[in-house]
N, C-alpha and C. Protein backbone atom coordinates (compact mmCIF):
# COMPACT_ATOMS: atom_id res chain seq x y z
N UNK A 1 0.84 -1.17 0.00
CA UNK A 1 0.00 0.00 0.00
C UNK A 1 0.89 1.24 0.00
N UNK A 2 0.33 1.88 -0.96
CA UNK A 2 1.90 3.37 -0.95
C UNK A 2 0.86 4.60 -0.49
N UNK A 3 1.88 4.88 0.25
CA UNK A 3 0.78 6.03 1.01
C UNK A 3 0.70 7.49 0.05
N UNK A 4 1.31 7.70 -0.84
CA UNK A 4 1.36 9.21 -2.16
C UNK A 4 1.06 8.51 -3.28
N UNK A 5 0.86 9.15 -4.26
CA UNK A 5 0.45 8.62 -5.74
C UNK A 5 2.28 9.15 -5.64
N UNK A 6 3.02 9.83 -5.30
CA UNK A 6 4.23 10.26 -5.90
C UNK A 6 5.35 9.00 -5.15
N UNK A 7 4.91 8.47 -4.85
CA UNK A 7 6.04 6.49 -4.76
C UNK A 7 6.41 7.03 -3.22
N UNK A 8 5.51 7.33 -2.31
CA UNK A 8 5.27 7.54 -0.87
C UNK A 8 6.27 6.17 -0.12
N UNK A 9 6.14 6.63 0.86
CA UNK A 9 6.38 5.07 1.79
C UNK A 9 5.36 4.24 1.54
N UNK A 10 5.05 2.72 1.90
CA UNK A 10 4.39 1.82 2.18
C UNK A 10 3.84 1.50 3.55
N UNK A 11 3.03 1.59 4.09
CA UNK A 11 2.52 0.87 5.36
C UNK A 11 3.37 0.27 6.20
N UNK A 12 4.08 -1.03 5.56
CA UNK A 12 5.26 -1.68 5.82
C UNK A 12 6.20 -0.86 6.38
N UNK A 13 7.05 0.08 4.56
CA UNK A 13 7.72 0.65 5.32
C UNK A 13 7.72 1.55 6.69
N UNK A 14 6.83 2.36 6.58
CA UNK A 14 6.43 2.78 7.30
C UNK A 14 7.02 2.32 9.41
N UNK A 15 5.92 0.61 9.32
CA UNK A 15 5.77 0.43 10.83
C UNK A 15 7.59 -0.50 10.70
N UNK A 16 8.09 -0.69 9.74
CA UNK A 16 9.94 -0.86 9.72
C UNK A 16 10.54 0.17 10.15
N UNK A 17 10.10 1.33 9.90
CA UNK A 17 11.28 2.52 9.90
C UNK A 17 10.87 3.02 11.21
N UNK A 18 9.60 3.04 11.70
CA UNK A 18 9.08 3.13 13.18
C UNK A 18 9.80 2.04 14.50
N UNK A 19 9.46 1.17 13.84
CA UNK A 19 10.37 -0.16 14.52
C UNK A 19 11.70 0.09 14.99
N UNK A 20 12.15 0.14 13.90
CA UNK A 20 14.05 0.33 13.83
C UNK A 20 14.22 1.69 14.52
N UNK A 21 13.53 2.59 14.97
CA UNK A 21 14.32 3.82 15.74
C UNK A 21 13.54 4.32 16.88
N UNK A 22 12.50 3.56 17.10
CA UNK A 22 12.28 3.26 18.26
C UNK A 22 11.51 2.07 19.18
N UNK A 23 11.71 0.85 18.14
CA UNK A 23 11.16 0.18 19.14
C UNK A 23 11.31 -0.76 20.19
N UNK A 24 12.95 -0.41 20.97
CA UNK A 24 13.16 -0.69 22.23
C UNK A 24 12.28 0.43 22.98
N UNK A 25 12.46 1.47 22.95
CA UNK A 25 11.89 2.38 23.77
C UNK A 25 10.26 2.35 24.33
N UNK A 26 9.56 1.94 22.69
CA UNK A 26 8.14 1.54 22.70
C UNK A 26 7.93 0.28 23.64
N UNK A 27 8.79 -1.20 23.09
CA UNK A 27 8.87 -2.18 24.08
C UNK A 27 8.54 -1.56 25.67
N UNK A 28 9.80 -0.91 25.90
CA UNK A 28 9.43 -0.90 27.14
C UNK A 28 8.52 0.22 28.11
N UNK A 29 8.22 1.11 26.90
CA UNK A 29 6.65 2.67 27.65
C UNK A 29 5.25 1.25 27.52
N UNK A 30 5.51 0.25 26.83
CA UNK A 30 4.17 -0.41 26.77
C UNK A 30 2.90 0.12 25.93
N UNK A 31 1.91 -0.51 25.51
CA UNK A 31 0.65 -0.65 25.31
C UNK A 31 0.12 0.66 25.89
N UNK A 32 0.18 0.77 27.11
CA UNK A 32 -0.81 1.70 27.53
C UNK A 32 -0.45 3.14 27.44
N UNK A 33 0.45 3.19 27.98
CA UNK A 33 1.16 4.40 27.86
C UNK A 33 1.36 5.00 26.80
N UNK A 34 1.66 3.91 25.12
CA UNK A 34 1.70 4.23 23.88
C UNK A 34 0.36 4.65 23.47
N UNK A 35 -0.87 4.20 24.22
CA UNK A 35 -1.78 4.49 23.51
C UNK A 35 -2.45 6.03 23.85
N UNK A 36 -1.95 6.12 25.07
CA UNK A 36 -2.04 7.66 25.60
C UNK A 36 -1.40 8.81 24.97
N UNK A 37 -0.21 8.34 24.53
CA UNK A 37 0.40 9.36 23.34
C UNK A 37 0.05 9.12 22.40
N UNK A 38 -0.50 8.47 21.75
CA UNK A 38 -1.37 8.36 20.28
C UNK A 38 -2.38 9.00 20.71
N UNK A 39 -3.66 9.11 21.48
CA UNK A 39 -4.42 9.83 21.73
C UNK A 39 -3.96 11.40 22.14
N UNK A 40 -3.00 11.83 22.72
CA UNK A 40 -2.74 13.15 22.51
C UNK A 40 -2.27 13.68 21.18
N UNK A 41 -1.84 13.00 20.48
CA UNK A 41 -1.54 13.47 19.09
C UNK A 41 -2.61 13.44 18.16
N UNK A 42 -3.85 12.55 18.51
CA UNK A 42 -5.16 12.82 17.95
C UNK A 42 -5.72 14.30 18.54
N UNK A 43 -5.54 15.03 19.69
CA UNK A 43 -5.78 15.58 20.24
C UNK A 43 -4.94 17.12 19.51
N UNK A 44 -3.71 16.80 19.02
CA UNK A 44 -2.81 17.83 18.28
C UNK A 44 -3.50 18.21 16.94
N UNK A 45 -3.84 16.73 16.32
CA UNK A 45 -3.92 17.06 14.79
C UNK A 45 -5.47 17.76 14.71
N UNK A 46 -6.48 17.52 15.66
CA UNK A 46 -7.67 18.08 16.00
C UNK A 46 -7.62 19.89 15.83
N UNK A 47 -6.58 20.12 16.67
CA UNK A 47 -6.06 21.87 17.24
C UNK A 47 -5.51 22.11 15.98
N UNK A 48 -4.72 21.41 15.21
CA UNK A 48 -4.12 21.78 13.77
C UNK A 48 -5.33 21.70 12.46
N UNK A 49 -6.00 20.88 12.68
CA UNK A 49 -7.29 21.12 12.08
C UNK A 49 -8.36 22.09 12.11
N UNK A 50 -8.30 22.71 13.19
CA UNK A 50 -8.79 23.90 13.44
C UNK A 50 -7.79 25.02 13.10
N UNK A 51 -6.96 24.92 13.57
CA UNK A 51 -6.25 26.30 12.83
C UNK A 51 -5.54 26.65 11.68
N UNK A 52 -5.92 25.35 10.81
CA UNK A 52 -5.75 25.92 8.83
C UNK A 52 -4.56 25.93 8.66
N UNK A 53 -3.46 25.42 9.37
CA UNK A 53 -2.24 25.58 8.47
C UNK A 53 -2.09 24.49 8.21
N UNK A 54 -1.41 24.22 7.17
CA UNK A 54 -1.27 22.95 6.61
C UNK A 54 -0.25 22.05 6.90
N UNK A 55 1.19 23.00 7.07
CA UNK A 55 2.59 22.32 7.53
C UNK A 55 1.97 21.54 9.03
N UNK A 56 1.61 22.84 10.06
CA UNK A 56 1.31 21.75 10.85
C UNK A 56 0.07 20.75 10.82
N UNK A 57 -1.04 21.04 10.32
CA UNK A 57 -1.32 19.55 9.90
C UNK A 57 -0.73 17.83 9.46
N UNK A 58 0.22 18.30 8.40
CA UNK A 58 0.63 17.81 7.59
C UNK A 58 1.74 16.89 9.03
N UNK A 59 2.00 17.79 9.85
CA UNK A 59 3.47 17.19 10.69
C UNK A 59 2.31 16.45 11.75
N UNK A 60 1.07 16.61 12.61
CA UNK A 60 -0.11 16.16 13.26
C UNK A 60 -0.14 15.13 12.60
N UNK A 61 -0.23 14.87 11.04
CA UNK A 61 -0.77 13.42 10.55
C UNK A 61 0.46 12.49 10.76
N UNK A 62 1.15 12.71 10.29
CA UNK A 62 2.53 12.17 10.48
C UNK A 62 2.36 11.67 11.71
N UNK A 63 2.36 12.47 12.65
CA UNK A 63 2.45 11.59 14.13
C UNK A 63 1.25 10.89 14.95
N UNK A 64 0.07 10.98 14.11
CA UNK A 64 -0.87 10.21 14.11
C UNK A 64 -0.33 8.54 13.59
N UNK A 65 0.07 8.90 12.02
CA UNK A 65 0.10 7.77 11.48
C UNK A 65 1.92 6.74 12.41
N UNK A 66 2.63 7.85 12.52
CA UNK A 66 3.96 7.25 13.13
C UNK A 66 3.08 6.30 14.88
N UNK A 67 2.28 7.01 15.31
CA UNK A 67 2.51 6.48 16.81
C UNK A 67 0.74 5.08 16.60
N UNK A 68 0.62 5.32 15.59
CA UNK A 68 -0.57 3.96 15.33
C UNK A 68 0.43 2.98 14.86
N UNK A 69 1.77 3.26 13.71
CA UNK A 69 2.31 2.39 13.60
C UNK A 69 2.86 1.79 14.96
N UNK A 70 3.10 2.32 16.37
CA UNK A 70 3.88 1.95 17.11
C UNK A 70 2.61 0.92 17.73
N UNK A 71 1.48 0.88 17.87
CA UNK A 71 0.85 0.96 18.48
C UNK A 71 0.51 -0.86 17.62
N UNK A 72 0.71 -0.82 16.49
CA UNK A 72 0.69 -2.01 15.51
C UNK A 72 1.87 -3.08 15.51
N UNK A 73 2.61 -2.19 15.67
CA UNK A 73 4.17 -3.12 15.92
C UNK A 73 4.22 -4.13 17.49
N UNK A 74 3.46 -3.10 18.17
CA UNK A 74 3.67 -3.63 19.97
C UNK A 74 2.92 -4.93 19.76
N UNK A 75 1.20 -4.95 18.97
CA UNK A 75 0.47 -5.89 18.85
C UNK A 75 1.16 -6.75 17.90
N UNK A 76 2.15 -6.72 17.23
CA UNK A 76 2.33 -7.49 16.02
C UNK A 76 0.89 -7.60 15.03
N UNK A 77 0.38 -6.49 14.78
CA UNK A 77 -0.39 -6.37 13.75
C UNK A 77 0.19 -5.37 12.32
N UNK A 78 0.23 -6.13 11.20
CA UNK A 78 0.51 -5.85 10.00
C UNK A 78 -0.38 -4.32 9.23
N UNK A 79 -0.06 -3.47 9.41
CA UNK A 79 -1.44 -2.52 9.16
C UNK A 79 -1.77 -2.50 7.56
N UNK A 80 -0.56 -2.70 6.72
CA UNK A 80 -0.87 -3.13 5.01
C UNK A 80 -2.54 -4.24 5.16
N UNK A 81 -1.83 -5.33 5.86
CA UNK A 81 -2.97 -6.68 5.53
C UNK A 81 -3.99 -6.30 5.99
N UNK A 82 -4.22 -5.48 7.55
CA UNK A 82 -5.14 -5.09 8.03
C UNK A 82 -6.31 -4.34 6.80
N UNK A 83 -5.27 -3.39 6.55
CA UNK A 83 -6.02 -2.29 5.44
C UNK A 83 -7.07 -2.95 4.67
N UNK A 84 -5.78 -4.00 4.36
CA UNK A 84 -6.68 -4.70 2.89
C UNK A 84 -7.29 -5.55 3.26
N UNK A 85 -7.66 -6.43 3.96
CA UNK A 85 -8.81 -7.30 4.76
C UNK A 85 -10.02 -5.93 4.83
N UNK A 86 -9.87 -5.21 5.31
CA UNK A 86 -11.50 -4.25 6.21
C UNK A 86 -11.75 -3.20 4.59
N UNK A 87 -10.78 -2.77 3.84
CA UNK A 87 -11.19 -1.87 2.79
C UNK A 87 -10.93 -2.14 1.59
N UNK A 88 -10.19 -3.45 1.41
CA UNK A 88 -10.04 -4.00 -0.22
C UNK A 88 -10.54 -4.21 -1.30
N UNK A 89 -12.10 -4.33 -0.54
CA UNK A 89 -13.52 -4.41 -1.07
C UNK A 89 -14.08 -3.51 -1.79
N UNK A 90 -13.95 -2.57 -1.20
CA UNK A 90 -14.43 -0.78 -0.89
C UNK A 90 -14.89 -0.55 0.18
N UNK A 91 -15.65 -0.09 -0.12
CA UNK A 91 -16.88 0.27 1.99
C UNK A 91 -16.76 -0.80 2.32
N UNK A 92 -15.94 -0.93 3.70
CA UNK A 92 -16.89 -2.05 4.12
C UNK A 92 -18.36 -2.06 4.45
N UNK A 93 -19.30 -0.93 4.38
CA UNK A 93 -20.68 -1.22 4.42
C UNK A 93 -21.54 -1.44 3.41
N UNK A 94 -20.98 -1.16 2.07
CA UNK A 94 -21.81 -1.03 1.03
C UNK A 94 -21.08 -1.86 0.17
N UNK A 95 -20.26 -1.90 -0.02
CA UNK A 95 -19.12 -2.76 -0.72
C UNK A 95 -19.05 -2.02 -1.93
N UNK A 96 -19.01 -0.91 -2.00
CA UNK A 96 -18.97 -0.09 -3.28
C UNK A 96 -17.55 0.45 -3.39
N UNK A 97 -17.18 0.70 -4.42
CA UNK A 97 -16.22 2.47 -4.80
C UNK A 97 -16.86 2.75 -6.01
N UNK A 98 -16.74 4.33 -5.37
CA UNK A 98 -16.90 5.14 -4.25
C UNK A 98 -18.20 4.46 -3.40
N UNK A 99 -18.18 4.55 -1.90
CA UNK A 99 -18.94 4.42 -1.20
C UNK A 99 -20.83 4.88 -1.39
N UNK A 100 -21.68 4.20 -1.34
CA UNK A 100 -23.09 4.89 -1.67
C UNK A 100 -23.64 5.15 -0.22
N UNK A 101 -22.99 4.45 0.55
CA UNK A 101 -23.82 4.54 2.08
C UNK A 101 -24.14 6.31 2.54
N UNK A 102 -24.95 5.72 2.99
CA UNK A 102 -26.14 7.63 3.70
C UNK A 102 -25.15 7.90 4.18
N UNK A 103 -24.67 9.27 4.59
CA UNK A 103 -24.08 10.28 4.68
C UNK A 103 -23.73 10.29 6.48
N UNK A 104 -25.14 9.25 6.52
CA UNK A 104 -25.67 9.78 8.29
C UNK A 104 -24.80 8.21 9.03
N UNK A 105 -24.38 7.44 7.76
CA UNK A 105 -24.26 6.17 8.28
C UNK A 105 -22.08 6.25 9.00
N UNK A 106 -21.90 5.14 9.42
CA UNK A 106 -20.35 4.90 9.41
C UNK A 106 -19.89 3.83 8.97
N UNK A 107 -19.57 3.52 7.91
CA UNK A 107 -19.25 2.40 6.68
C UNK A 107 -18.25 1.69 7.70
């Protein structure tokens, strides 16, 4: 899965390059603690979403997507296969692309 149409990282690469530079450190903050800093950085990219700039957006997603990879690595979950198991289809609610499901629904 390449994360840019412009030859981005991969998913893979991605929770590798996460792995390799920090995941003694992750090993040992744990599960819980990792998941508390993933939730404050949901909490960042929220405040950067509100205030329209894009760089920091752009650096909010990043550490969204960097600390879910950590959060995938601890579980030994693959987030490529994941992806493609729940959205390979399309929706998972409608099984379409593009999605047809109501607006009001959560696919």
């Amino acid at each position: 899965m390449v994360l840019s149409e412009g030859g981005g990282l991969t998913l893979d690469e991605v929770q590798r390059r996460i792995r390799a530079t920090y995941g003694a450190k992750d090993a040992a903050r744990g599960e819980t603690a990792t998941f508390l800093w993933f939730s404050a950085e949901v909490g960042e990219l929220a405040a950067a979403l509100r205030s329209g700039d894009d760089a920091e957006l752009a650096a909010e997603m990043a550490d969204v997507l960097a600390w879910l990879a950590t959060l995938a690595n601890l579980r030994g979950i693959d987030l490529g296969s994941a992806f493609e198991r729940k959205y390979g289809g399309g929706c998972p609610g409608c099984e379409r692309t593009p999605c047809l499901c109501d607006l009001s629904e959560k696919p």
